[in-house]
PDB file of N, CA and C in Angstrom:
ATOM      1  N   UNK A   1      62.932 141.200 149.579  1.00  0.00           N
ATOM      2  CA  UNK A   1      62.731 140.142 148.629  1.00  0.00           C
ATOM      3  C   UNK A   1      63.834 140.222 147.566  1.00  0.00           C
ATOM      4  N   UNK A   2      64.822 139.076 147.314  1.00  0.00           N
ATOM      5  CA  UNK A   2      65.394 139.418 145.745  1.00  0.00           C
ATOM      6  C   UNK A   2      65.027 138.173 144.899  1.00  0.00           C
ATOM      7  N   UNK A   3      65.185 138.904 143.673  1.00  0.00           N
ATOM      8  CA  UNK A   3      64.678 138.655 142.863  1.00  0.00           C
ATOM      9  C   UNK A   3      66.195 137.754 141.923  1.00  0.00           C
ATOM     10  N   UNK A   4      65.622 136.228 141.508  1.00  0.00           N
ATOM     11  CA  UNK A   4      67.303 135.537 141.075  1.00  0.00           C
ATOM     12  C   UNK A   4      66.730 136.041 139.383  1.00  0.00           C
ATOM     13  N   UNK A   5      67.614 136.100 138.276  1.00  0.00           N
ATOM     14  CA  UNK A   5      67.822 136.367 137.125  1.00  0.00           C
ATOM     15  C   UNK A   5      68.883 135.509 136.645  1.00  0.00           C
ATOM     16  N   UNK A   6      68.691 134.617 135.491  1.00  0.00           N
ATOM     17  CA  UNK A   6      69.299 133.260 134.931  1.00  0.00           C
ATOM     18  C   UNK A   6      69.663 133.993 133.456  1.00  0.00           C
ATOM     19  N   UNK A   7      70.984 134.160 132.899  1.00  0.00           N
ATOM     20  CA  UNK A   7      71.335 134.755 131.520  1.00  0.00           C
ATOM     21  C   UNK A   7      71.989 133.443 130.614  1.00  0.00           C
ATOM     22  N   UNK A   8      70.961 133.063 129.930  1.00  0.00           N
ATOM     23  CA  UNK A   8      71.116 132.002 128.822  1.00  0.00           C
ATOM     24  C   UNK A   8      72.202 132.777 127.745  1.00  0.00           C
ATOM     25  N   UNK A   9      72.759 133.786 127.960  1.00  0.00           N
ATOM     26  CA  UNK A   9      73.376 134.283 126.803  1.00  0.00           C
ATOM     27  C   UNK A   9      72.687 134.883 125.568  1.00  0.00           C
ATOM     28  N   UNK A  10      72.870 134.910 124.665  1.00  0.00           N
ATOM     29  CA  UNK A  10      72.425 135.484 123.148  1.00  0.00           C
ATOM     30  C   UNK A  10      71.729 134.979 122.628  1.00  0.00           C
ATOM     31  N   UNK A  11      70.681 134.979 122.024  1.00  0.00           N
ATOM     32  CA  UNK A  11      69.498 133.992 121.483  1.00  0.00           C
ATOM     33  C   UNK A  11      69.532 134.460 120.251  1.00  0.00           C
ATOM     34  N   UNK A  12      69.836 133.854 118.938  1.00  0.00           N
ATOM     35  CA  UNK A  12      69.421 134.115 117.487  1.00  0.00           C
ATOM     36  C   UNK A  12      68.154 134.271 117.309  1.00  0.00           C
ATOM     37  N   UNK A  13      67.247 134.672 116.610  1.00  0.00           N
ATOM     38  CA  UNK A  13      66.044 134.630 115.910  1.00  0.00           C
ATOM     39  C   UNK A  13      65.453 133.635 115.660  1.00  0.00           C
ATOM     40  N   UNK A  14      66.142 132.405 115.800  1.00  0.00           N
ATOM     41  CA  UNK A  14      64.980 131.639 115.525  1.00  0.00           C
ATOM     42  C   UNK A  14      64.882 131.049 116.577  1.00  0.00           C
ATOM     43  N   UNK A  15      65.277 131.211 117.981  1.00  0.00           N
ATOM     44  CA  UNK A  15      65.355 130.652 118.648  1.00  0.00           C
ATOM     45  C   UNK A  15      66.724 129.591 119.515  1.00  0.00           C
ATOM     46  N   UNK A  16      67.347 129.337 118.850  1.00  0.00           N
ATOM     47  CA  UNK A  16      68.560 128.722 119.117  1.00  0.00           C
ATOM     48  C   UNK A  16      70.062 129.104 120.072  1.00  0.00           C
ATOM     49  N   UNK A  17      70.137 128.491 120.648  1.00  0.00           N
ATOM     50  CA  UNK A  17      71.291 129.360 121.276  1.00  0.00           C
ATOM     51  C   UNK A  17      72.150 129.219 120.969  1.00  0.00           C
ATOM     52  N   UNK A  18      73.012 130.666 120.843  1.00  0.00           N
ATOM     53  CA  UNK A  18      74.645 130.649 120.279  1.00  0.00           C
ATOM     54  C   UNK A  18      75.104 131.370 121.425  1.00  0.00           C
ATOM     55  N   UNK A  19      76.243 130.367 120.687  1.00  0.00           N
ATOM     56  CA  UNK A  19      77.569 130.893 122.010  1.00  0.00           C
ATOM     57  C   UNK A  19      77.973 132.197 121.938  1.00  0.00           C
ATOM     58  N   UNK A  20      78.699 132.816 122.992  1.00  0.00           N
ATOM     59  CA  UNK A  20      79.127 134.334 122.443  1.00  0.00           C
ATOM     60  C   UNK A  20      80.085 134.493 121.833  1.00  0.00           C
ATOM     61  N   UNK A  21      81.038 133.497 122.026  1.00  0.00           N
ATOM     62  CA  UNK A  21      82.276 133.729 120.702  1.00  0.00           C
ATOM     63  C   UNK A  21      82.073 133.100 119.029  1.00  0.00           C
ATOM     64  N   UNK A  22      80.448 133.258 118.935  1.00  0.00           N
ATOM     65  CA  UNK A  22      80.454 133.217 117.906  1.00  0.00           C
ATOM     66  C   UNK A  22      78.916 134.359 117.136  1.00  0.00           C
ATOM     67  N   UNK A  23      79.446 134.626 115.598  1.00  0.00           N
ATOM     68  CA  UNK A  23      78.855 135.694 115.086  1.00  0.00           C
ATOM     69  C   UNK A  23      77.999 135.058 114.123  1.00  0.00           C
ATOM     70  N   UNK A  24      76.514 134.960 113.487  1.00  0.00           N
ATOM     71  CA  UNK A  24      75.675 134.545 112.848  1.00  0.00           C
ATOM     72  C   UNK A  24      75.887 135.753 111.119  1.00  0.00           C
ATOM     73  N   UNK A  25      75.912 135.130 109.944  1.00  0.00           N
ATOM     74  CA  UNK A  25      76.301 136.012 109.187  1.00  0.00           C
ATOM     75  C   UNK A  25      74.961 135.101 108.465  1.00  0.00           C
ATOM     76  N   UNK A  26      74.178 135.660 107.344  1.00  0.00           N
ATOM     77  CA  UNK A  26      73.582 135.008 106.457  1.00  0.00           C
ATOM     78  C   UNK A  26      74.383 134.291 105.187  1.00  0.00           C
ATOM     79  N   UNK A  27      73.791 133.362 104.438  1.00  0.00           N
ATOM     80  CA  UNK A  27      74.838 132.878 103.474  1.00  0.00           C
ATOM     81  C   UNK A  27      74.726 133.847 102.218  1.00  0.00           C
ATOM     82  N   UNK A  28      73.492 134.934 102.012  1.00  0.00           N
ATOM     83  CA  UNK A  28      73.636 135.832 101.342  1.00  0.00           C
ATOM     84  C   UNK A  28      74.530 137.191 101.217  1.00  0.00           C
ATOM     85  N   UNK A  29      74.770 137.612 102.755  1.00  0.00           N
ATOM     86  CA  UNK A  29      75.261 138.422 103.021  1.00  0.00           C
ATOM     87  C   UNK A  29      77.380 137.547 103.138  1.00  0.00           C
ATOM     88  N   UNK A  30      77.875 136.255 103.144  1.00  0.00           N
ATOM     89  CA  UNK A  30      78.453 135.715 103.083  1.00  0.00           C
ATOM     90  C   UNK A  30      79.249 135.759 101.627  1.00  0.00           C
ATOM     91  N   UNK A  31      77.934 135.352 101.136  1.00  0.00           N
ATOM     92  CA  UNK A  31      78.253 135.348  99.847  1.00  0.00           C
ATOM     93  C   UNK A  31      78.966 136.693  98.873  1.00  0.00           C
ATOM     94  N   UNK A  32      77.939 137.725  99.328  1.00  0.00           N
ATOM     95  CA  UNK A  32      78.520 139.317  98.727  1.00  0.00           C
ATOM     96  C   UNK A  32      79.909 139.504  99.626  1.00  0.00           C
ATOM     97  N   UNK A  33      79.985 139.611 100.772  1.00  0.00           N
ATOM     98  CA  UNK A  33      81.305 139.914 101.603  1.00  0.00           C
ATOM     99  C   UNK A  33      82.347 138.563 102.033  1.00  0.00           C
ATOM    100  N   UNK A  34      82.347 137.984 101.046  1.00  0.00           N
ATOM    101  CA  UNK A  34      83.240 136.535 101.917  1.00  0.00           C
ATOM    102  C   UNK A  34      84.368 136.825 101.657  1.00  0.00           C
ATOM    103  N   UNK A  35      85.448 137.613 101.093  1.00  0.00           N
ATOM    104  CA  UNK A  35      86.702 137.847 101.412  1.00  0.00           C
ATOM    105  C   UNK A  35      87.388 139.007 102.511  1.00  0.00           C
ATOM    106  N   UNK A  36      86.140 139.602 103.372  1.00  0.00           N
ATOM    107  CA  UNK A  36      86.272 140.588 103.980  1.00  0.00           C
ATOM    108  C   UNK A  36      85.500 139.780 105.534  1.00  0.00           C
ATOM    109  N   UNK A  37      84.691 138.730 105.203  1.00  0.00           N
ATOM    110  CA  UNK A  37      84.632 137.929 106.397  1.00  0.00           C
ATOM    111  C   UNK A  37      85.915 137.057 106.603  1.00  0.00           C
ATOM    112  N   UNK A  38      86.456 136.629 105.553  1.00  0.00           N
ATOM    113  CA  UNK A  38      87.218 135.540 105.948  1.00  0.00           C
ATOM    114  C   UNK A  38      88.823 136.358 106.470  1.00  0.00           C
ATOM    115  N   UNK A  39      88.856 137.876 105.796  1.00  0.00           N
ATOM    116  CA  UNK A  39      89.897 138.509 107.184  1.00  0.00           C
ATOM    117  C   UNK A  39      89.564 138.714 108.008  1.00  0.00           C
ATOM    118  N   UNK A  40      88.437 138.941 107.983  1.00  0.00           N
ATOM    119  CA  UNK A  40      88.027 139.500 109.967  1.00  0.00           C
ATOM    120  C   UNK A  40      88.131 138.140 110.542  1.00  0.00           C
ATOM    121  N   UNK A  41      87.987 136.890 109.966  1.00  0.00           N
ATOM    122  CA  UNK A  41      88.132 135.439 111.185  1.00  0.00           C
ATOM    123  C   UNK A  41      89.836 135.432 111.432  1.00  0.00           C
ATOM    124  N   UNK A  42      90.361 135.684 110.303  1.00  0.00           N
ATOM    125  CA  UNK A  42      91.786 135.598 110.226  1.00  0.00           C
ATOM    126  C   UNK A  42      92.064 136.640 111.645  1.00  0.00           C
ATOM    127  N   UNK A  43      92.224 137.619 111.555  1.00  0.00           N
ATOM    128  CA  UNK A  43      92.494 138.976 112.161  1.00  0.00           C
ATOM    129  C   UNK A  43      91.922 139.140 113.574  1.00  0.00           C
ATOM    130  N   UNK A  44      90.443 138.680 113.713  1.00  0.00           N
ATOM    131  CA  UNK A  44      90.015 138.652 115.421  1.00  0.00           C
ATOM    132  C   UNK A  44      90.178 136.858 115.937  1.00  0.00           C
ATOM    133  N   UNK A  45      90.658 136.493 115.169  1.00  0.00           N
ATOM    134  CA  UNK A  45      90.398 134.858 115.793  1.00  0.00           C
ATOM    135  C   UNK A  45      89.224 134.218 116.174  1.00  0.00           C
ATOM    136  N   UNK A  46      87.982 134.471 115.847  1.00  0.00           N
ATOM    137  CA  UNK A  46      86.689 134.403 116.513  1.00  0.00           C
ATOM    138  C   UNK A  46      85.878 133.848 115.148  1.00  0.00           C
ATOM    139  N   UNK A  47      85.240 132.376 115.596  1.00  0.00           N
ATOM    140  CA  UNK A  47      84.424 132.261 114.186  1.00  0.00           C
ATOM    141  C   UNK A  47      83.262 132.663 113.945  1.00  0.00           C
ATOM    142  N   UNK A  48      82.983 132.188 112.880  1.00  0.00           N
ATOM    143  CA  UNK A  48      81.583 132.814 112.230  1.00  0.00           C
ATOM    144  C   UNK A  48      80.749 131.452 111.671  1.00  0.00           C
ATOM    145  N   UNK A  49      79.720 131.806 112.110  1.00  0.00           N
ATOM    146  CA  UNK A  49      78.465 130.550 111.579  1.00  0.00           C
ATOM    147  C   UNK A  49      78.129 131.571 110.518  1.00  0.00           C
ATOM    148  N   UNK A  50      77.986 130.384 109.352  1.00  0.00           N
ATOM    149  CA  UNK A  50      76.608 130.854 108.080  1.00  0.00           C
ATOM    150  C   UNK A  50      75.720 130.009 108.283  1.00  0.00           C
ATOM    151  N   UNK A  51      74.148 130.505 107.979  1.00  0.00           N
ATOM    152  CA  UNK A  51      73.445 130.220 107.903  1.00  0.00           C
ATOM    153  C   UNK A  51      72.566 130.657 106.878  1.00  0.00           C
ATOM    154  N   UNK A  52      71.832 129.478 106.605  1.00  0.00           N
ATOM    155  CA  UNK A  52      70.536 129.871 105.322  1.00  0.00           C
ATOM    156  C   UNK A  52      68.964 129.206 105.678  1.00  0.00           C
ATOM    157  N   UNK A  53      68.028 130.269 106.133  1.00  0.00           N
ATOM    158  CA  UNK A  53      66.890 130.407 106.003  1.00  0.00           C
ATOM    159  C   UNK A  53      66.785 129.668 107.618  1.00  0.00           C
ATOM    160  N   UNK A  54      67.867 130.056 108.917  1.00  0.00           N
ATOM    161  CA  UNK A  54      68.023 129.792 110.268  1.00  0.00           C
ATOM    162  C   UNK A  54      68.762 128.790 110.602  1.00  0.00           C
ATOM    163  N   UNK A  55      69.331 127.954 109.491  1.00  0.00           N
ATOM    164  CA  UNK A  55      69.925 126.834 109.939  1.00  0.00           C
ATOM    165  C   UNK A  55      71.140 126.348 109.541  1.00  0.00           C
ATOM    166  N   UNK A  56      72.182 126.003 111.037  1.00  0.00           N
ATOM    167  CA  UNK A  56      73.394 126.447 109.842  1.00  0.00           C
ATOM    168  C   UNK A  56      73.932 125.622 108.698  1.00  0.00           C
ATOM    169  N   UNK A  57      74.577 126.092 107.806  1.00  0.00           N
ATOM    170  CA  UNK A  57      75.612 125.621 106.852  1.00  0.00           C
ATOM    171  C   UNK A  57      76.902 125.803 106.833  1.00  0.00           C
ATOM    172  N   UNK A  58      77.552 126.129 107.259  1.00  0.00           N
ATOM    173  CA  UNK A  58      79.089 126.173 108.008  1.00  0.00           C
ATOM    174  C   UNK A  58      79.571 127.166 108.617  1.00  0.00           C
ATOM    175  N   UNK A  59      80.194 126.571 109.465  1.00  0.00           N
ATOM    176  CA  UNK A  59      81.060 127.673 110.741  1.00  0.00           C
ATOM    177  C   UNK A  59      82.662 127.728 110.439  1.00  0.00           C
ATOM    178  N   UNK A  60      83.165 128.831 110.396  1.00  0.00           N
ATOM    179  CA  UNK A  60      84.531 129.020 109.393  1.00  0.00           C
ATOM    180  C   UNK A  60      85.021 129.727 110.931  1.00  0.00           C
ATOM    181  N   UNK A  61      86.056 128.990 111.182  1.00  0.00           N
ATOM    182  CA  UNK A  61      87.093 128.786 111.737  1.00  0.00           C
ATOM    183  C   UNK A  61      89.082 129.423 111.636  1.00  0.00           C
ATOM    184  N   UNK A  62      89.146 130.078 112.345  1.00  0.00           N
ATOM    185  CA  UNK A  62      90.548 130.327 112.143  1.00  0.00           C
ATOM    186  C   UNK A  62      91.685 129.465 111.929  1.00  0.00           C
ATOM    187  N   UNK A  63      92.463 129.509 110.975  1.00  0.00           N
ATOM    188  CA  UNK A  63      93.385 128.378 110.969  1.00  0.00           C
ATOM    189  C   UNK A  63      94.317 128.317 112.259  1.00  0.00           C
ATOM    190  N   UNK A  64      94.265 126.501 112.376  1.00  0.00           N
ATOM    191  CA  UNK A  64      94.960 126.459 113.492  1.00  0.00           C
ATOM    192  C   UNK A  64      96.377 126.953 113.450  1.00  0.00           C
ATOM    193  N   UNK A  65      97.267 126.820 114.433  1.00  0.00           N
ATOM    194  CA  UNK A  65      98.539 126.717 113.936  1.00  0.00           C
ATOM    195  C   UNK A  65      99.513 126.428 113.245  1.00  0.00           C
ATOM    196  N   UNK A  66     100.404 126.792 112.617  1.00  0.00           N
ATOM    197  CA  UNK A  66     101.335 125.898 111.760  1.00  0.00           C
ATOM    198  C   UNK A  66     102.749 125.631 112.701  1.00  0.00           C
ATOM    199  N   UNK A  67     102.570 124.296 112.210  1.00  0.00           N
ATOM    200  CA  UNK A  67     103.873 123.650 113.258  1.00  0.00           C
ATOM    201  C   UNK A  67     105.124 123.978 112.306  1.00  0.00           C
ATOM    202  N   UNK A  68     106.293 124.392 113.005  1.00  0.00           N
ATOM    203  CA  UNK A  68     107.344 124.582 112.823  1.00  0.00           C
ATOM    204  C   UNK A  68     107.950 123.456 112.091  1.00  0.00           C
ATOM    205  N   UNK A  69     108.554 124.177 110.620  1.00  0.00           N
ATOM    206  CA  UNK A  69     109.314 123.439 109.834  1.00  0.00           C
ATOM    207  C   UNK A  69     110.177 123.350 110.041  1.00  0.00           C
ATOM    208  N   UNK A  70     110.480 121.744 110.036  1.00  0.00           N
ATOM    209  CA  UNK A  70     112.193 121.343 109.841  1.00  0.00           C
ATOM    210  C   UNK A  70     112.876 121.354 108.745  1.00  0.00           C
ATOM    211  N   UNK A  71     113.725 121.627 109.316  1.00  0.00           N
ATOM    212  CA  UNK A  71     114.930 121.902 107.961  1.00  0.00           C
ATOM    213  C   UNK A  71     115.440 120.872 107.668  1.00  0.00           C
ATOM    214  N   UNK A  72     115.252 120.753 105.794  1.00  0.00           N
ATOM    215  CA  UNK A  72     115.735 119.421 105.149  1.00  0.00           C
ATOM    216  C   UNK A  72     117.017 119.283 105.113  1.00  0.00           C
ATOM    217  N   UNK A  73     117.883 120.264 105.451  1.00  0.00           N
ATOM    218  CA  UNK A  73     119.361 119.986 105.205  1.00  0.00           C
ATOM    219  C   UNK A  73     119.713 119.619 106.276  1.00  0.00           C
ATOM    220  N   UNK A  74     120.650 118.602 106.204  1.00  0.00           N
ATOM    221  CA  UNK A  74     120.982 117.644 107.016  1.00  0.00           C
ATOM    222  C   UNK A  74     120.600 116.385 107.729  1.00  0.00           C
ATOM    223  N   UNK A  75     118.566 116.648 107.452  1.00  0.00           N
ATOM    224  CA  UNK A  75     117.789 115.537 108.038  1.00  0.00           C
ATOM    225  C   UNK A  75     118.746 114.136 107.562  1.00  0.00           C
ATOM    226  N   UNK A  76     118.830 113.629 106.876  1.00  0.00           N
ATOM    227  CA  UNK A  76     119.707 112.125 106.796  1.00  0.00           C
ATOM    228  C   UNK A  76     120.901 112.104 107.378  1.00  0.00           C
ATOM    229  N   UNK A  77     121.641 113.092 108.027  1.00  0.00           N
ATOM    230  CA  UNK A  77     122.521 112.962 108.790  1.00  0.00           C
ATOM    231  C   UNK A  77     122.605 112.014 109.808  1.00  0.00           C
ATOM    232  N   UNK A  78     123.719 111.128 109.865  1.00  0.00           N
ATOM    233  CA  UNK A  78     124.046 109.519 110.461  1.00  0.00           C
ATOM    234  C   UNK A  78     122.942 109.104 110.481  1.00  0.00           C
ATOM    235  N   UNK A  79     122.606 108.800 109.625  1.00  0.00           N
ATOM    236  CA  UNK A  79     121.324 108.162 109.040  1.00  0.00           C
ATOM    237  C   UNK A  79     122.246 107.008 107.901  1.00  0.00           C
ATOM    238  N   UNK A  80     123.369 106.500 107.633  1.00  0.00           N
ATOM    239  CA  UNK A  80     123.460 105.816 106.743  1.00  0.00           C
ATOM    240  C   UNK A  80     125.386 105.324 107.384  1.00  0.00           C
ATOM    241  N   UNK A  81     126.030 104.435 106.580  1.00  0.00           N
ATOM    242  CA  UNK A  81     127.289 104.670 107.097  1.00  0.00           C
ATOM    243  C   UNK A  81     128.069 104.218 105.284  1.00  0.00           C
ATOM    244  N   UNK A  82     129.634 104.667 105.326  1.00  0.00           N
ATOM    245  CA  UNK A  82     130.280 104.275 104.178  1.00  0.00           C
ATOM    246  C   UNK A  82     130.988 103.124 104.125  1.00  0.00           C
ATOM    247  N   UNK A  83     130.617 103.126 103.274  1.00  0.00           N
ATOM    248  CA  UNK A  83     131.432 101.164 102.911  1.00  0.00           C
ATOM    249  C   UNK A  83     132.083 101.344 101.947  1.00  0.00           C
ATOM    250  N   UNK A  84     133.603 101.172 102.030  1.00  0.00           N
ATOM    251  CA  UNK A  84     134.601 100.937 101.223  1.00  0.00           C
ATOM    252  C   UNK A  84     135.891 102.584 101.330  1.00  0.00           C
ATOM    253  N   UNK A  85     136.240 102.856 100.138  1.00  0.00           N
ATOM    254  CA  UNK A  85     136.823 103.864 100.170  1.00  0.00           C
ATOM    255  C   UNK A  85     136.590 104.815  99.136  1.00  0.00           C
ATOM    256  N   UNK A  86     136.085 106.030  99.613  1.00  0.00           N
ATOM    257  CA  UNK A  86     135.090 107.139  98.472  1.00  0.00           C
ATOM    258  C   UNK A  86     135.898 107.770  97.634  1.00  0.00           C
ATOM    259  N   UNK A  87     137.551 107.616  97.658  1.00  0.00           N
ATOM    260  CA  UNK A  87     138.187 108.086  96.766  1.00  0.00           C
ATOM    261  C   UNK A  87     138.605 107.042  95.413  1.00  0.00           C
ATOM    262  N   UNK A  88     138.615 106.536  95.877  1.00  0.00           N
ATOM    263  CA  UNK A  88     139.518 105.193  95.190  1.00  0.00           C
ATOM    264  C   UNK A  88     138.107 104.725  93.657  1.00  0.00           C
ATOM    265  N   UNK A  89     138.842 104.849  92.746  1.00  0.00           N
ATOM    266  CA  UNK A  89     138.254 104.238  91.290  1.00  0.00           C
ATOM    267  C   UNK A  89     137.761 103.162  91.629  1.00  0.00           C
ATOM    268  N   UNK A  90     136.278 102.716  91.325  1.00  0.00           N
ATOM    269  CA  UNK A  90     135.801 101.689  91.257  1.00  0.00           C
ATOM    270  C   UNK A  90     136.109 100.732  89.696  1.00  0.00           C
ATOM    271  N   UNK A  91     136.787  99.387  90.015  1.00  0.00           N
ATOM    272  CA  UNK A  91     137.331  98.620  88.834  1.00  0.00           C
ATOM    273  C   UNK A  91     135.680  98.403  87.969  1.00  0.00           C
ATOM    274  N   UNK A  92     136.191  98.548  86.525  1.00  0.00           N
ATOM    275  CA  UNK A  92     135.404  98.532  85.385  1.00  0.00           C
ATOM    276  C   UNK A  92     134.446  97.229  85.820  1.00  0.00           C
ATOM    277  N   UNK A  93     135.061  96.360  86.017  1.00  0.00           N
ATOM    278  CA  UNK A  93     134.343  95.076  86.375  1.00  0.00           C
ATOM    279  C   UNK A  93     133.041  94.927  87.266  1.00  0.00           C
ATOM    280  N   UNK A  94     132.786  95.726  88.738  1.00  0.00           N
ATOM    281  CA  UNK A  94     132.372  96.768  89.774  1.00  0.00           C
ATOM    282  C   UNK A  94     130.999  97.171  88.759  1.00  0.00           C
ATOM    283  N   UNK A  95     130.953  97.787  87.892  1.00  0.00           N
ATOM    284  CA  UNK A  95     130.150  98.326  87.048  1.00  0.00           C
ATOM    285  C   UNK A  95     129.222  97.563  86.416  1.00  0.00           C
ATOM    286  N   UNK A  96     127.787  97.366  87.089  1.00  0.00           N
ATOM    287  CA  UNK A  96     127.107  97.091  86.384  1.00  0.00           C
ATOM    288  C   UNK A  96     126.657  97.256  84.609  1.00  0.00           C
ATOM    289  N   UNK A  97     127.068  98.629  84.456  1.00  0.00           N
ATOM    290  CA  UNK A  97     126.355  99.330  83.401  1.00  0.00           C
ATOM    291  C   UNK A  97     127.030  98.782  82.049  1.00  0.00           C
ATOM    292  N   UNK A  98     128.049  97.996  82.446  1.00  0.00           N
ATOM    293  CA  UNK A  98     129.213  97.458  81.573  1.00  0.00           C
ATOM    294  C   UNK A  98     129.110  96.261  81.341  1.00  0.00           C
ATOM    295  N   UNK A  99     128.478  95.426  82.280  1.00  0.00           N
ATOM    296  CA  UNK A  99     128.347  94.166  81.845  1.00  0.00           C
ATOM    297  C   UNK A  99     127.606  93.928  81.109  1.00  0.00           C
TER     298      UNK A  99
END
């Protein structure tokens, strides 16, 4: 005879099912340790549900990625073209600031 066996995974206390990549913390116990939870999400990558009195109130999450910065120097490059000649004195007349 065998016998089949069905594993729902991890069951919280009150009943509810949580996933296994995630850890149930109270919002009291949150509250006293939240800069020492929020490295361990940093550091194992794995989030954490709070909860208060079984039900949750937020699940804190590892930051996603940061996308690669572009570099501002040069971004407007041929991005524009010159008109006229950049050496040459512009006549007084030319000058708004004068009229």
């Amino acid at each position: 005879m065998m016998t089949m066996v069905v594993d729902h995974g991890p069951l919280s206390c009150y009943g509810n099912a949580v996933k296994d990549d995630l850890e149930i913390v109270l919002i009291s116990e949150f509250k006293a340790k939240c800069l020492g939870i929020l490295r361990r999400v940093h550091e194992t990558g794995r989030p954490i549900v709070v909860t208060r009195g079984g039900e949750r109130v937020a699940e804190i999450h590892p930051p996603s990625p940061e996308e690669p910065r572009t570099a501002w120097l040069g971004s407007f490059a041929e991005r524009g073209h010159i008109v006229g000649d950049l050496v040459e004195p512009i006549a007084s007349g030319d000058w708004e600031a004068l009229r």
